[in-house]
C-alpha atoms as a PDB file:
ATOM      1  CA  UNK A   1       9.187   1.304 -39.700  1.00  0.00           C
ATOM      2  CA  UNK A   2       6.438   0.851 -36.998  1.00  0.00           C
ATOM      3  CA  UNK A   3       7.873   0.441 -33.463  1.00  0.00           C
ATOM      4  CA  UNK A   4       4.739   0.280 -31.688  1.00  0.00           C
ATOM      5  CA  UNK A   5       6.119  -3.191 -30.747  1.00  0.00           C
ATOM      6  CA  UNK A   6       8.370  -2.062 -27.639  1.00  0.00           C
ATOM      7  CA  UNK A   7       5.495  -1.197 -25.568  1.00  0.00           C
ATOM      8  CA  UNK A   8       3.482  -4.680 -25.960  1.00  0.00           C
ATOM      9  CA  UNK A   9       7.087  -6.292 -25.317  1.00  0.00           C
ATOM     10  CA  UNK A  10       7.712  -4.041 -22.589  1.00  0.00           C
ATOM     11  CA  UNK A  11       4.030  -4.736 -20.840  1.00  0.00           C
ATOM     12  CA  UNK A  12       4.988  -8.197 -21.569  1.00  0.00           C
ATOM     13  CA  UNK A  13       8.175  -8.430 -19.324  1.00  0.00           C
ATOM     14  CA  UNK A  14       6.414  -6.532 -16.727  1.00  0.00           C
ATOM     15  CA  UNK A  15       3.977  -9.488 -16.278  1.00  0.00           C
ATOM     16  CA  UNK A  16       6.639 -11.570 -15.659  1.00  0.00           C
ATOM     17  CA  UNK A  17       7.249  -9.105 -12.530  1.00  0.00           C
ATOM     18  CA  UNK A  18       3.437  -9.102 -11.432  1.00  0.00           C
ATOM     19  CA  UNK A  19       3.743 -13.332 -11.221  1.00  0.00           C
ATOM     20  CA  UNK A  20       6.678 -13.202  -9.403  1.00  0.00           C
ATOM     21  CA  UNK A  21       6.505 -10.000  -7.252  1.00  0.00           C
ATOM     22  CA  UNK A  22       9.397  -7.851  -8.384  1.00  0.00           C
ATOM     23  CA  UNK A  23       9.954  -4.454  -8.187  1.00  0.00           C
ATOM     24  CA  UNK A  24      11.620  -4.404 -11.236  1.00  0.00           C
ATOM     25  CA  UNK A  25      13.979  -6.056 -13.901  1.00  0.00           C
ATOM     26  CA  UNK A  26      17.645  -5.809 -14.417  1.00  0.00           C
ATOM     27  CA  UNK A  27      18.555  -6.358 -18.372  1.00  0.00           C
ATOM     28  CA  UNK A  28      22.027  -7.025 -19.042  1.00  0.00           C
ATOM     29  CA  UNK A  29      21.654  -9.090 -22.311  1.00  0.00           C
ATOM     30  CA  UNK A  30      22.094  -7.510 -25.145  1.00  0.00           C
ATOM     31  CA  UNK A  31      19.619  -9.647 -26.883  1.00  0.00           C
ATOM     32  CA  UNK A  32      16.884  -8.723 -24.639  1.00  0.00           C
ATOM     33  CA  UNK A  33      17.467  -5.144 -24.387  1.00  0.00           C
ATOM     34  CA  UNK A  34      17.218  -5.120 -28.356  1.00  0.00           C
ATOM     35  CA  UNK A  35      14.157  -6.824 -27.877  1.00  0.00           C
ATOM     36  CA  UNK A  36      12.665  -4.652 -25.532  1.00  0.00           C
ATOM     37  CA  UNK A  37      13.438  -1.450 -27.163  1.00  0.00           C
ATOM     38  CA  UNK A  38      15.979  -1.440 -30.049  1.00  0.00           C
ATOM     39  CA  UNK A  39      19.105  -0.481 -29.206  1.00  0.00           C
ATOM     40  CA  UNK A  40      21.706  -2.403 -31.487  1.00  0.00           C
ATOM     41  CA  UNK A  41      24.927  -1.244 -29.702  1.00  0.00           C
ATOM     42  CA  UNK A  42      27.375  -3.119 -27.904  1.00  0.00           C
ATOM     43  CA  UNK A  43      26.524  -1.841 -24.650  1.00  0.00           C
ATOM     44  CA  UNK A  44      23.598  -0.772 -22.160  1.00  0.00           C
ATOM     45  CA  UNK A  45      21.765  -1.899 -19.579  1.00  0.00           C
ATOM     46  CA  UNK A  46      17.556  -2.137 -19.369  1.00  0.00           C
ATOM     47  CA  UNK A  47      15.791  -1.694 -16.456  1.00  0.00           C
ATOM     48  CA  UNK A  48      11.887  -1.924 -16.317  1.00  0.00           C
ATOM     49  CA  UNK A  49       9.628  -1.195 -13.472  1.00  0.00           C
ATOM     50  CA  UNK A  50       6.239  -1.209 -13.719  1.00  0.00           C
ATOM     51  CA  UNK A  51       6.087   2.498 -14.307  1.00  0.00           C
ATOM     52  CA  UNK A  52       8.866   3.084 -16.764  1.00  0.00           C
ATOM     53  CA  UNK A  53      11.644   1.709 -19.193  1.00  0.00           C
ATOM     54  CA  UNK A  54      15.420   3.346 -18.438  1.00  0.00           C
ATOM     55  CA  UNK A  55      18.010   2.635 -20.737  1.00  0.00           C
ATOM     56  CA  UNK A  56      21.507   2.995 -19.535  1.00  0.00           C
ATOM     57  CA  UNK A  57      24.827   3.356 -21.201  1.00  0.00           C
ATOM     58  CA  UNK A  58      27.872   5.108 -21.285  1.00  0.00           C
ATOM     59  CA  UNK A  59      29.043   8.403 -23.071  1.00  0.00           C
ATOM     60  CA  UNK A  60      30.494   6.523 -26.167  1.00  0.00           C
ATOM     61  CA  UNK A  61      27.072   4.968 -27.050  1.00  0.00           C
ATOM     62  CA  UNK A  62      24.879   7.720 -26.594  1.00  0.00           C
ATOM     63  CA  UNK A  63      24.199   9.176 -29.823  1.00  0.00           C
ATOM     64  CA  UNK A  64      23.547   5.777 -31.107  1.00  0.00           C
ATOM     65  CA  UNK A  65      21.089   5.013 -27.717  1.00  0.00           C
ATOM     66  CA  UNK A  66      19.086   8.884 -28.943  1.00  0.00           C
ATOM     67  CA  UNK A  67      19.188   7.250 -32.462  1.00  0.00           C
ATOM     68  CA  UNK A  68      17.332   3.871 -31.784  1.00  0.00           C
ATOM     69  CA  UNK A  69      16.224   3.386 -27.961  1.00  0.00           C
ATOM     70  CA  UNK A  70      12.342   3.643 -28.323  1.00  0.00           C
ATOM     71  CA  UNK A  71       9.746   3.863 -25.284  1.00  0.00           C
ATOM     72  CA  UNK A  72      12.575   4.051 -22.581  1.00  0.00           C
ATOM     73  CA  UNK A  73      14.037   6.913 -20.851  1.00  0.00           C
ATOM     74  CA  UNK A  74      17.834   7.305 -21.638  1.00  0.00           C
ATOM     75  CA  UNK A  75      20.424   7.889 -18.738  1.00  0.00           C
ATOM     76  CA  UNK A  76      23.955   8.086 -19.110  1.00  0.00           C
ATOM     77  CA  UNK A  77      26.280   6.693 -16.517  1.00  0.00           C
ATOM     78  CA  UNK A  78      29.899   7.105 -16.181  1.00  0.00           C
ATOM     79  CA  UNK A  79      30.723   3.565 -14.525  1.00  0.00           C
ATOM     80  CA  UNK A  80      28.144   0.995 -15.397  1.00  0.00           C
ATOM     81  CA  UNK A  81      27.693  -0.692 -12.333  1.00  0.00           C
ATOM     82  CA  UNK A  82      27.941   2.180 -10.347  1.00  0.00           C
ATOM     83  CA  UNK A  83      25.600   3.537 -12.930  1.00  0.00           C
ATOM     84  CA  UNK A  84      23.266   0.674 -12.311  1.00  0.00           C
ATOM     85  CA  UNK A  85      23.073   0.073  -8.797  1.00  0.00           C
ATOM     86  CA  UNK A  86      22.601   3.979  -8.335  1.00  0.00           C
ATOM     87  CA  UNK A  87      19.521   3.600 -10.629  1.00  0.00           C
ATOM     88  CA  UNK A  88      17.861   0.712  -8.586  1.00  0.00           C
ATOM     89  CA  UNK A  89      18.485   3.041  -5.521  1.00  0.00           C
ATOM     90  CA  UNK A  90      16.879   6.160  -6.751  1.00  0.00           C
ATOM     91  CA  UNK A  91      14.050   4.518  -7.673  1.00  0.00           C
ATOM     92  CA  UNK A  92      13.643   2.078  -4.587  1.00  0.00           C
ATOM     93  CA  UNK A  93      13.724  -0.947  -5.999  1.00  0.00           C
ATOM     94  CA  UNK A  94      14.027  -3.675  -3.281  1.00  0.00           C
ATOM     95  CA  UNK A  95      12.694  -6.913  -5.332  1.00  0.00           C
ATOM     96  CA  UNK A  96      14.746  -6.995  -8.293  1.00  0.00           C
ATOM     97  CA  UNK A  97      15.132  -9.641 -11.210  1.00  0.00           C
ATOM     98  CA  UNK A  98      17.904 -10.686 -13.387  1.00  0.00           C
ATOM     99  CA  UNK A  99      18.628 -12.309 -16.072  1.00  0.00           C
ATOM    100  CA  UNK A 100      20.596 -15.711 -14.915  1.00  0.00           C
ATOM    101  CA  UNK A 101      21.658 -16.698 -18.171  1.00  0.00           C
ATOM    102  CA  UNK A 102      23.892 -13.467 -18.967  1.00  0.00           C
ATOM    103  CA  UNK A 103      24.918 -11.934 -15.747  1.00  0.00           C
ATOM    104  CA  UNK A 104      28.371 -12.480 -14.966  1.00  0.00           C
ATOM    105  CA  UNK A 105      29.656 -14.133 -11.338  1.00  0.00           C
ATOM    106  CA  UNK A 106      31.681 -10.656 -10.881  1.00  0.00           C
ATOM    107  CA  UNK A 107      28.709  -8.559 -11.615  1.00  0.00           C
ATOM    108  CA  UNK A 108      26.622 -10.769  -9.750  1.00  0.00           C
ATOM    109  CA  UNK A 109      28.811 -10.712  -6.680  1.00  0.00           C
ATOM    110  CA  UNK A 110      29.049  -6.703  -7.193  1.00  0.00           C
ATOM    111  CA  UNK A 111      25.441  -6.021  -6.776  1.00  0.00           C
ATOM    112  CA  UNK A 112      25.176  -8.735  -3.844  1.00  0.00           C
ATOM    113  CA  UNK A 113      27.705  -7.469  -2.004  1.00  0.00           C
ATOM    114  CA  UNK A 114      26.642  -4.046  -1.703  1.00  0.00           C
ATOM    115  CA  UNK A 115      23.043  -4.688  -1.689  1.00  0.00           C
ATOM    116  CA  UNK A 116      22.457  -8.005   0.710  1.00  0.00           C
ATOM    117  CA  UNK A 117      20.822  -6.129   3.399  1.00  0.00           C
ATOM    118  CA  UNK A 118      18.423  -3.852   1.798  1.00  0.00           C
ATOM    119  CA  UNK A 119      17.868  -5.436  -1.611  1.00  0.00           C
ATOM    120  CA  UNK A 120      16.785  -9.115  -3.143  1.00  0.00           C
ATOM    121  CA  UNK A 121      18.030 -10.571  -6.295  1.00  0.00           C
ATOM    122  CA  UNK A 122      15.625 -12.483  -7.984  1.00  0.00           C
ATOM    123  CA  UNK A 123      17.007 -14.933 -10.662  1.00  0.00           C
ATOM    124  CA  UNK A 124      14.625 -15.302 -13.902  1.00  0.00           C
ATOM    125  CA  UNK A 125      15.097 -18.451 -16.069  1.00  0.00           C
ATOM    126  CA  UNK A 126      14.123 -19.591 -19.133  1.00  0.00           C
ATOM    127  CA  UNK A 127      11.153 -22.009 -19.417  1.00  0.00           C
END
């Protein structure tokens, strides 16, 4: 099966940063993150900068993410949000978008409380 699809998706998403000036792109739905580069499991996090693709997910899923994550880089974190917002550090993200329609209130108010004075959360919706 071709997969030469993930990139052109990818690039696609990453326009959506260009029009609205973000640093990069927080995926949390699982729906998206299959789009974007074919992981099928029931947990992971995306995030896309214009540079790279990082898949993220947990020791339980990570044969599965080395079996059918194409064109991102996997990382394995031991607490997801911790996992996360250590990610968005590391690579200086300050501008940062998010899905509104599938991130929780308590995730939400995790990444907003440690990140209010240094970072901005950038909700995307669906047109």
């Amino acid at each position: 099966m071709e997969n030469s699809f993930y990139p052109l998706r990818q690039k696609n998403a990453q326009k959506i940063m260009d029009s609205s000036r973000l640093d990069g792109i927080f995926f949390s739905s699982l729906e998206n993150i299959r789009y974007l580069c074919g992981f099928t499991g029931s947990d992971g996090a995306l995030v896309l900068t214009q540079r790279e693709s990082l898949f993220l997910t947990d020791f339980s899923l990570l044969t599965q993410a080395e079996e059918e994550v194409k064109d991102s880089r996997i990382i394995h974190y031991k607490k997801k949000m911790e996992g996360i917002a250590s990610l968005i550090l590391d690579l200086k993200l300050n501008h940062i978008g998010f899905e509104s329609t599938s991130l929780t209130f308590s995730t939400l108010n995790f990444f907003w409380k440690g990140w209010v004075m240094r970072h901005t959360l950038f909700r995307l919706r669906r047109n």
